[in-house]
Protein backbone atom coordinates (compact mmCIF):
# COMPACT_ATOMS: atom_id res chain seq x y z
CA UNK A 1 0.34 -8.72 -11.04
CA UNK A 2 -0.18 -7.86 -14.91
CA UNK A 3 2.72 -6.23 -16.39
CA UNK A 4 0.70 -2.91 -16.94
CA UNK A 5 0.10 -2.53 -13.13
CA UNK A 6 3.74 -3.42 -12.71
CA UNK A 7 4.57 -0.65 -15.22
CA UNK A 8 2.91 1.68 -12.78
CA UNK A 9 4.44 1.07 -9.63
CA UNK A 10 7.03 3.49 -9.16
CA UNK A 11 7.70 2.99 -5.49
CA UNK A 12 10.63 5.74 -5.76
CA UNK A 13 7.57 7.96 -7.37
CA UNK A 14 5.24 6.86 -4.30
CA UNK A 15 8.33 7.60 -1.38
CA UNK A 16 7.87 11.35 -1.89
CA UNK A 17 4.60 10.66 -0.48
CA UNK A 18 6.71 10.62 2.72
CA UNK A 19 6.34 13.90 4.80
CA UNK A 20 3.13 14.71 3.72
CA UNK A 21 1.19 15.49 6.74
CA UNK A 22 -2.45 17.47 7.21
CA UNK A 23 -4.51 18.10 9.71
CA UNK A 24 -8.53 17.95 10.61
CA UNK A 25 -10.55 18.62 13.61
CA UNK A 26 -14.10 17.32 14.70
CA UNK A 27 -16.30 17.56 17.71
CA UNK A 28 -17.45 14.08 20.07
CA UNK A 29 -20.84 14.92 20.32
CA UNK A 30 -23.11 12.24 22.30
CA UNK A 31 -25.18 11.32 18.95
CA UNK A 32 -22.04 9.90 17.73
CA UNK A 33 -21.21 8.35 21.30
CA UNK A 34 -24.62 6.68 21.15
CA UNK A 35 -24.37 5.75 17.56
CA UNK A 36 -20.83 3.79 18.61
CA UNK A 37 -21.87 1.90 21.67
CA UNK A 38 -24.59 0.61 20.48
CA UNK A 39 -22.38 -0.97 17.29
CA UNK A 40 -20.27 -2.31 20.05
CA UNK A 41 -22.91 -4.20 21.61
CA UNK A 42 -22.64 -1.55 24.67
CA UNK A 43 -24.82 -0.17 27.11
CA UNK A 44 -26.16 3.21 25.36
CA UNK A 45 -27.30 5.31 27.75
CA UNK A 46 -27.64 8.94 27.38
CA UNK A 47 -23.93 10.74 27.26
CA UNK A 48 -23.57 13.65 29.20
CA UNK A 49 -20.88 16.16 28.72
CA UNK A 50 -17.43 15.18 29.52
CA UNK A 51 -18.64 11.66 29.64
CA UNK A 52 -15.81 8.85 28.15
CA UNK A 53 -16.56 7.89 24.63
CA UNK A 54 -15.20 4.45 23.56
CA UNK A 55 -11.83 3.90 22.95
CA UNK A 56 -11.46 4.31 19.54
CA UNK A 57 -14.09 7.40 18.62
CA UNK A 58 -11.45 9.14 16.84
CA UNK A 59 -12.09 6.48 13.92
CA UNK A 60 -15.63 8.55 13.38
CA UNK A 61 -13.94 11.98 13.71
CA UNK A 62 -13.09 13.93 10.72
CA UNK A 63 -13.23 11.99 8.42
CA UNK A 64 -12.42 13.39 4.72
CA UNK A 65 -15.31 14.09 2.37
CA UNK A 66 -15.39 14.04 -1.48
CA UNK A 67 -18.02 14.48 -3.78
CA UNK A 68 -19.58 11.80 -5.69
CA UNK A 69 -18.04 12.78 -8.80
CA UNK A 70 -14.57 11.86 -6.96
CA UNK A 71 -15.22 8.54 -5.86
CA UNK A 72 -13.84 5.33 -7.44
CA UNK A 73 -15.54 2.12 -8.49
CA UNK A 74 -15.06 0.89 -4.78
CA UNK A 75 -16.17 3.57 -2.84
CA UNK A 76 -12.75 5.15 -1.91
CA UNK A 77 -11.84 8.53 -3.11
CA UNK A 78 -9.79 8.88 -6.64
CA UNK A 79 -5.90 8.00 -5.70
CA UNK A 80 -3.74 10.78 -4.66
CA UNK A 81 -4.00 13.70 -2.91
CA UNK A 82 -2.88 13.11 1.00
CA UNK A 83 -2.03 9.49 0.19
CA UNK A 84 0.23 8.28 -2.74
CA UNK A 85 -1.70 6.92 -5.87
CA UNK A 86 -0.98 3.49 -5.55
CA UNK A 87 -2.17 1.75 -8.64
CA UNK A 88 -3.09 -1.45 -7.15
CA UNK A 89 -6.76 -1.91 -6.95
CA UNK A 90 -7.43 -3.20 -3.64
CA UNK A 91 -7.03 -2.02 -0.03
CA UNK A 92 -7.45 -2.82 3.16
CA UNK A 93 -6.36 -2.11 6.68
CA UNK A 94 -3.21 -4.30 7.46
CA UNK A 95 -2.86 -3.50 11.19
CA UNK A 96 -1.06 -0.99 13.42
CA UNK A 97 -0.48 0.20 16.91
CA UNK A 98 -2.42 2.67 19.20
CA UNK A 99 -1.37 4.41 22.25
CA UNK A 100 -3.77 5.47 24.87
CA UNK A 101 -2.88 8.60 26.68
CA UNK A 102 -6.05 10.15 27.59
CA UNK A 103 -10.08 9.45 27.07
CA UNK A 104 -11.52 11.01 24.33
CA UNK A 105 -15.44 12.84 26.24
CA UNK A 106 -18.42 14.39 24.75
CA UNK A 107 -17.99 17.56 24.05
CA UNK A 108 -13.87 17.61 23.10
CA UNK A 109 -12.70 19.41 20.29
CA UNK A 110 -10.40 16.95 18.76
CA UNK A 111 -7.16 17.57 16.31
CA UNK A 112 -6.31 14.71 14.11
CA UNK A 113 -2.63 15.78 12.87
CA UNK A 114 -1.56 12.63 10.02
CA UNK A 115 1.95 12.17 8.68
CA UNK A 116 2.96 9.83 6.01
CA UNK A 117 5.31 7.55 7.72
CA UNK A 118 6.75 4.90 4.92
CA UNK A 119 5.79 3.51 1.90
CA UNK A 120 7.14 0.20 1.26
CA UNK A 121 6.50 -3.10 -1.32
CA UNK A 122 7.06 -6.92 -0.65
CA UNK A 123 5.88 -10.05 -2.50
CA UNK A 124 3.29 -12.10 -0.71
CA UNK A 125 1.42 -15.08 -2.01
CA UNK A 126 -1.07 -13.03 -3.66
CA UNK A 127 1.45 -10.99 -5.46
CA UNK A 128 3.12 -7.50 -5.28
CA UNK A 129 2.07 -5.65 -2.04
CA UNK A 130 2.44 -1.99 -1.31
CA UNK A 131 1.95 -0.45 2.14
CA UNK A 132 1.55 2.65 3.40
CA UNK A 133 1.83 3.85 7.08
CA UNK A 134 1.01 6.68 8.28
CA UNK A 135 1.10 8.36 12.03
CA UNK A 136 -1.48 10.13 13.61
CA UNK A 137 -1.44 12.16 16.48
CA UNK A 138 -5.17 13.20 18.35
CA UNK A 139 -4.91 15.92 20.83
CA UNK A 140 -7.71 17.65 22.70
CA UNK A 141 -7.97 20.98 24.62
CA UNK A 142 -6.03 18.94 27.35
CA UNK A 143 -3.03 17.63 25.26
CA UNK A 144 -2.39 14.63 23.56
CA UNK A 145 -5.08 11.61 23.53
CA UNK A 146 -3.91 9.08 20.92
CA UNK A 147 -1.33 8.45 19.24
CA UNK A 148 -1.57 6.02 16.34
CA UNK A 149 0.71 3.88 13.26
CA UNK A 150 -1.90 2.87 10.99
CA UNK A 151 -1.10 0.29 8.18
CA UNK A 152 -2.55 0.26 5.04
CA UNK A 153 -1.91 -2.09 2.37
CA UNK A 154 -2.79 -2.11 -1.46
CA UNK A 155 -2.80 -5.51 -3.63
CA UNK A 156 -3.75 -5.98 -7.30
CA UNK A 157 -7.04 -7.90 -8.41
CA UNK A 158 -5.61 -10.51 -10.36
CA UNK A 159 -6.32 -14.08 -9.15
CA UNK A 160 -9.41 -12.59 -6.94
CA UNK A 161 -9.70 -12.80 -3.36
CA UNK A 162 -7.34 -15.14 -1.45
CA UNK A 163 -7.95 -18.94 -2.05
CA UNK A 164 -8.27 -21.12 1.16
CA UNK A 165 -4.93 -22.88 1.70
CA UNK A 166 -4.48 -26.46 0.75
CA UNK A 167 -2.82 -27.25 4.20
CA UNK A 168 -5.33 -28.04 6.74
CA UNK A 169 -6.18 -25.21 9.39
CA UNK A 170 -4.65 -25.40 12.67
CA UNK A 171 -6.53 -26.17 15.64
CA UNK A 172 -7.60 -22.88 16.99
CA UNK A 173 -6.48 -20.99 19.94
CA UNK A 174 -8.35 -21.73 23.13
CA UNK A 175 -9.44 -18.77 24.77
CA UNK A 176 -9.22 -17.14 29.03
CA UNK A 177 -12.35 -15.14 27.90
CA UNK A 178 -14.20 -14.85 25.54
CA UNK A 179 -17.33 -12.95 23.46
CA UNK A 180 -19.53 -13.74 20.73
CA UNK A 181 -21.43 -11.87 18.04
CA UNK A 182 -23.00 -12.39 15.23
CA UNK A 183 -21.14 -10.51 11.88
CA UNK A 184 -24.34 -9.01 10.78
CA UNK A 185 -24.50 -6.84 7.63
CA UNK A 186 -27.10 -4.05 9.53
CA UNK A 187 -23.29 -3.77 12.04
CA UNK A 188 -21.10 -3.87 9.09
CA UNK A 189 -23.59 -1.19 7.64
CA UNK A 190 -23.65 1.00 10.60
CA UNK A 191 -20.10 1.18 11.43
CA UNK A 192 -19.68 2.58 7.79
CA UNK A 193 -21.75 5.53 8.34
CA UNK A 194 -20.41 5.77 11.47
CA UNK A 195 -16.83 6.50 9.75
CA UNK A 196 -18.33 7.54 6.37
CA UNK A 197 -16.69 4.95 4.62
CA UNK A 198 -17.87 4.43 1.24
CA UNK A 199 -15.36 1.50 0.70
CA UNK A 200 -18.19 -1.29 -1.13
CA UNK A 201 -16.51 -4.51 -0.20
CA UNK A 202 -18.44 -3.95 3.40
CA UNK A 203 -22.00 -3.02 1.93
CA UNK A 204 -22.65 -3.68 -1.83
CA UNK A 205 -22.66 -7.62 -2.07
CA UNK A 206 -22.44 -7.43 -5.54
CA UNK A 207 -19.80 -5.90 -6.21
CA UNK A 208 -17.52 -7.14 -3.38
CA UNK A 209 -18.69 -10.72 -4.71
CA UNK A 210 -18.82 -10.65 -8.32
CA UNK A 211 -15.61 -7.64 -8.80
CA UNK A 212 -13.28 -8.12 -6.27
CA UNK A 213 -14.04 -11.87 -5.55
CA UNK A 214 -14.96 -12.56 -2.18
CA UNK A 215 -17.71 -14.67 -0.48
CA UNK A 216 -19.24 -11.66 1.40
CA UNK A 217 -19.22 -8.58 2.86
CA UNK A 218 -15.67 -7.77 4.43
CA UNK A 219 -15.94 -6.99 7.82
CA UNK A 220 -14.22 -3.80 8.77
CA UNK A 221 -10.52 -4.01 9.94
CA UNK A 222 -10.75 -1.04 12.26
CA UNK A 223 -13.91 -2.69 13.81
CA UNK A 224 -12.76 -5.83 14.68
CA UNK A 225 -9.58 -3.73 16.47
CA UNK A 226 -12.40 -1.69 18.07
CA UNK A 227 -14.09 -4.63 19.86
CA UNK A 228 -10.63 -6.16 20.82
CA UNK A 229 -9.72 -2.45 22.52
CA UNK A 230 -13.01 -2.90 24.82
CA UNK A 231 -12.92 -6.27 25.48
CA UNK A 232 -9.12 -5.54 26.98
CA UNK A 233 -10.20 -2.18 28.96
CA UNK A 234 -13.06 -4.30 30.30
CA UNK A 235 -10.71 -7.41 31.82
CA UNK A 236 -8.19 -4.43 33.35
CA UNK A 237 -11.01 -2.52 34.94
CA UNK A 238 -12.00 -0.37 32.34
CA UNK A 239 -8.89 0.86 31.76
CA UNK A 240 -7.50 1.53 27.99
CA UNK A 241 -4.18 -0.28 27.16
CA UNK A 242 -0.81 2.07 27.45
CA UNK A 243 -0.20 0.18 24.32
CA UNK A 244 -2.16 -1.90 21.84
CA UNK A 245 -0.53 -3.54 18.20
CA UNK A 246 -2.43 -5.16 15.84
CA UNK A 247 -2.42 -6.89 12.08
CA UNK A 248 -4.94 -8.94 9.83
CA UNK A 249 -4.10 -12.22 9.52
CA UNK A 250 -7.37 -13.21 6.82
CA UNK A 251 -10.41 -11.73 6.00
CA UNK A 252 -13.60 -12.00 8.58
CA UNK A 253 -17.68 -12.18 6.59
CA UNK A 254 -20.55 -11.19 7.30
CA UNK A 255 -23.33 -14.20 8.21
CA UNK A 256 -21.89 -16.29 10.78
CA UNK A 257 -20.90 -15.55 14.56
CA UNK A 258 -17.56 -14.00 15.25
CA UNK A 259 -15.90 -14.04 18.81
CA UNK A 260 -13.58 -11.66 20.35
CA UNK A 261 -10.72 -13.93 22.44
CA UNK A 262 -8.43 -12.84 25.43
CA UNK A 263 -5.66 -14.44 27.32
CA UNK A 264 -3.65 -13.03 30.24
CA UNK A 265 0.47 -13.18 28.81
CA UNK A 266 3.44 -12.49 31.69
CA UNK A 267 3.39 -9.09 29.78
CA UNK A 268 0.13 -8.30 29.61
CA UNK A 269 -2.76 -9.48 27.05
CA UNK A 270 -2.76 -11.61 23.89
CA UNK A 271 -6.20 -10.77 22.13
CA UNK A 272 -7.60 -11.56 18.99
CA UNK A 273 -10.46 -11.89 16.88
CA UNK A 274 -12.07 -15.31 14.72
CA UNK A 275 -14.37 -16.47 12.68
CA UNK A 276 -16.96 -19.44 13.23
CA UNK A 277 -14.67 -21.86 12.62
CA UNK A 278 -12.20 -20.26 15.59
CA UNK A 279 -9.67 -19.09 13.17
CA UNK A 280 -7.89 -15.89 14.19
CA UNK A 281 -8.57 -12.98 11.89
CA UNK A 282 -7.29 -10.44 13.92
CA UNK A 283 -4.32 -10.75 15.77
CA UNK A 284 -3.20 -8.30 18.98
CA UNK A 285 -1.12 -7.65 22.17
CA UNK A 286 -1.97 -4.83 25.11
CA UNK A 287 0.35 -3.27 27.46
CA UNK A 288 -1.05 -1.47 30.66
């Protein structure tokens, strides 16, 4: 990390982030339940009121809007505000955990209550990291639905994107079950509006390859957790996980087939997802 970035980080400055909460509320129509099963390679059908929307629908709900004239060079909104200004140019989802209490159905009125939950810093191979967590909390007319820690982590652009490691891969997990897709930029494109994210590295090629380094478009974090969610409610009977944690383990691209990988554990499900080669990029466990 250059010493000017280092300057910057005032993680004492950042921790009174901590606290912060606000809220936002949004409707599940069935455009947007249409819209999100057919990105998940679902049957789309025509939703009905009261019908189950997938799992994780409260990713498209409410999400905050800023003019143009408050964006950043990536896409994201100018730091601060709700979440601390972490000078660190790049972020990404780093993982979390979701509870399932109730289905979110066409039609709900659904509160999104957010709290920031911890700011912390470590040193990883790529240099200084600083995460941010924050809690959610989606209720309906009917109580609570979800309940969610979502990680987020910030890293600064020196040395570009991760380099491959030197050591050779290991052999890949063999998977129970097991589904394939192919990491198509129209999908990466679609979930975006989807969740009106205007992050670049999954839509302008040029600029996630030639400023922030990478071979591609970065496949969305929250995506990837999205497929694993279904492919576990679909092995138990369509039924959502009490329970389901989650963290990146590398970056997944667009271009080249992507599987999402289940095996049965004595406590309930290992899932994950990984590239063409096989190598996890998403790693997960689910508790019914």
């Amino acid at each position: 990390m250059t010493e000017a970035v280092a300057e910057k980080l005032d993680l004492d400055h950042l921790r009174q982030w901590i606290g912060r909460s606000t809220e936002a509320s949004d409707i599940v129509t069935a455009q947007l339940v249409k819209g999100l099963r057919a990105t998940l390679f679902q049957e789309i059908g025509e939703p009905k009121a009261n019908d189950a929307a997938p799992f994780t629908t409260h990713w498209c709900l409410a999400q905050p809007v800023f003019a143009m004239s408050q964006l950043s060079q990536d896409g994201h909104p100018t730091r601060g505000g709700f979440l601390p200004p972490v000078p660190l140019p790049r972020r990404m989802w780093a993982g979390g955990e979701l509870e399932f209490l109730d289905a979110l159905r066409v039609g709900d009125e659904a509160k999104r209550t957010s709290r920031i939950s911890d700011v912390t810093m470590k040193t990883g191979s790529t240099g200084v990291l600083c995460f941010v967590s924050v809690e959610h909390t989606i209720t309906t007319p009917r109580g609570t639905a979800i309940r969610e820690r979502q990680d987020i982590v910030y890293r600064d652009m020196s040395g570009a994107a991760p380099a491959a490691s030197a050591k050779p891969a290991p052999p890949p997990p063999v998977a129970k079950h097991r589904e394939s897709h192919m990491a198509d930029p129209v999908l990466l494109f679609r979930y975006s509006a989807l969740t009106f994210n205007g992050h670049r590295i999954h839509y302008d090629r040029d600029y996630v390859t030639k400023v922030e380094g990478y071979p591609g478009l970065v496949f969305h974090g929250p995506l990837q957790a999205a497929f694993i969610v279904e492919l576990a409610a679909k092995l138990h009977g369509g039924t959502a996980p009490k329970k389901f944690s989650y963290r990146g383990v590398q970056p997944l691209f667009e271009g080249s087939e992507f599987s999402v990988n289940a095996n049965d554990t004595a406590a309930g499900m290992e899932l994950w997802t990984a590239n063409s080669q096989g190598q996890p990029t998403m790693k997960g466990t689910a508790t019914w």
